[in-house]
C-alpha atoms as a PDB file:
ATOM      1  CA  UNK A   1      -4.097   3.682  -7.483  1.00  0.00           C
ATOM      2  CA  UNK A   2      -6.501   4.843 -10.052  1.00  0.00           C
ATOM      3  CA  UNK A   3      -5.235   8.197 -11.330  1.00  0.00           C
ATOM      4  CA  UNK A   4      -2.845   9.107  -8.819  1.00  0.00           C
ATOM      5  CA  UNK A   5      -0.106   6.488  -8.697  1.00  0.00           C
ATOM      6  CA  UNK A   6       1.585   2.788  -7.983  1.00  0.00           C
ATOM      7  CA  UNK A   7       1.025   1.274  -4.930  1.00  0.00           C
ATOM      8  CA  UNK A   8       3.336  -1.009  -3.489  1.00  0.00           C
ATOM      9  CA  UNK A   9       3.872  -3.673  -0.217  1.00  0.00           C
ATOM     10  CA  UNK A  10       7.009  -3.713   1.602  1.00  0.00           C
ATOM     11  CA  UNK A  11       9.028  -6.390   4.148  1.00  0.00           C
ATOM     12  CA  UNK A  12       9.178  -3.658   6.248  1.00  0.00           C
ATOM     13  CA  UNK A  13       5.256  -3.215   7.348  1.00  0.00           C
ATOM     14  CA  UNK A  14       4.777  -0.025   4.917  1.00  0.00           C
ATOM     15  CA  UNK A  15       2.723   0.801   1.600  1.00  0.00           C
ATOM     16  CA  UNK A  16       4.119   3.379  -0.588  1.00  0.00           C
ATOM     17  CA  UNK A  17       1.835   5.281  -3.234  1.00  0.00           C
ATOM     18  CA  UNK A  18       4.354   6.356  -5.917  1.00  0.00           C
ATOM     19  CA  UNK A  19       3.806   8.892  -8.672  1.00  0.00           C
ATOM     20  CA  UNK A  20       4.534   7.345 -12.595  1.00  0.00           C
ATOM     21  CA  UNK A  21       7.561   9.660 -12.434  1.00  0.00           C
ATOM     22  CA  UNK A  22       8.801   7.565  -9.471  1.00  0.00           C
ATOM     23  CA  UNK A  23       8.615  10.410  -6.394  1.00  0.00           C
ATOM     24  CA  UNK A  24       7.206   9.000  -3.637  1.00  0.00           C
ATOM     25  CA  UNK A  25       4.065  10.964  -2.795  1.00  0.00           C
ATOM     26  CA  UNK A  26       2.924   8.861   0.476  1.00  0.00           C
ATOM     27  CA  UNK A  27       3.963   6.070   3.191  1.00  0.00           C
ATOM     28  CA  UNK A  28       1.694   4.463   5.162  1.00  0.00           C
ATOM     29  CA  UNK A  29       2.715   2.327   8.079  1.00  0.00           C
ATOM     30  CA  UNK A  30       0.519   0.459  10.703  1.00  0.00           C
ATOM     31  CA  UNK A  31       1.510  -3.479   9.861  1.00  0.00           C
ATOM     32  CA  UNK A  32       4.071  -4.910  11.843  1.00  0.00           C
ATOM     33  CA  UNK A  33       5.744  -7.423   9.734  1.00  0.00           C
ATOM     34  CA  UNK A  34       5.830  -8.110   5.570  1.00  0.00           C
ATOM     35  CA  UNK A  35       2.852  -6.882   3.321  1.00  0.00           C
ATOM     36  CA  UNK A  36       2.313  -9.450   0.654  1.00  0.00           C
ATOM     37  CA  UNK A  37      -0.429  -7.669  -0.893  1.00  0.00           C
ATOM     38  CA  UNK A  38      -2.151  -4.358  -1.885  1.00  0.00           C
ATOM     39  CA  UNK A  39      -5.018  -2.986  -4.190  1.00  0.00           C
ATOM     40  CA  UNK A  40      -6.958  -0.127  -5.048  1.00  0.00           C
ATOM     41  CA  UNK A  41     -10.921   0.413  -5.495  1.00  0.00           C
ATOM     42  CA  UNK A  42     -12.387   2.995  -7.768  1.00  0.00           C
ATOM     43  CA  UNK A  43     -13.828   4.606  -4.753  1.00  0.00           C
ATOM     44  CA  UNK A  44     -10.407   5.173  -3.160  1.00  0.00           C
ATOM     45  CA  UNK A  45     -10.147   2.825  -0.854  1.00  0.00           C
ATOM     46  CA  UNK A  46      -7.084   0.574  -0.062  1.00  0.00           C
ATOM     47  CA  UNK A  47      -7.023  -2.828   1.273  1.00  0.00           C
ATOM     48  CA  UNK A  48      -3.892  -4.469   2.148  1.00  0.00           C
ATOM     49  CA  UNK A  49      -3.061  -7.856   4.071  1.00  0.00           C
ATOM     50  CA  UNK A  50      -0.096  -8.597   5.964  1.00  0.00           C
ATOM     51  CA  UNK A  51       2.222 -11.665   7.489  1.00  0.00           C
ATOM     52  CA  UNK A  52       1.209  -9.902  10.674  1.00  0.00           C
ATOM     53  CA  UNK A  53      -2.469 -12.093   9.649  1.00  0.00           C
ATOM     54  CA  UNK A  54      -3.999  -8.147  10.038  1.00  0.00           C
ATOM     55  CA  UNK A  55      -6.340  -7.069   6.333  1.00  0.00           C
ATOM     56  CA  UNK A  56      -6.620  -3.489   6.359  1.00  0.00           C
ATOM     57  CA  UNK A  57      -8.634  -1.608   4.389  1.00  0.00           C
END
């Protein structure tokens, strides 16, 4: 995420936003099966799709 981190998908429903050090700073959980993909805007906003067939933004 632009400035503040690495996002990344997991099998288990959740997106993680990870600090460059590699502390987690937050988990975010709503999907209820695999994340295959997740991305960042400048504005802030995150939009993520799931196996689930649920986009989230």
């Amino acid at each position: 995420m632009h400035g503040l981190g690495i996002l990344s998908a997991s099998h288990d429903g959740s997106i993680m936003l990870w600090a460059q050090s590699g502390k987690a700073l937050m988990v975010m959980v709503g999907h209820t099966s695999i994340v295959y993909s997740v991305d960042a805007h400048v504005s802030g906003l995150i939009v993520n799709g799931s196996e689930d067939h649920i986009a989230k933004i």
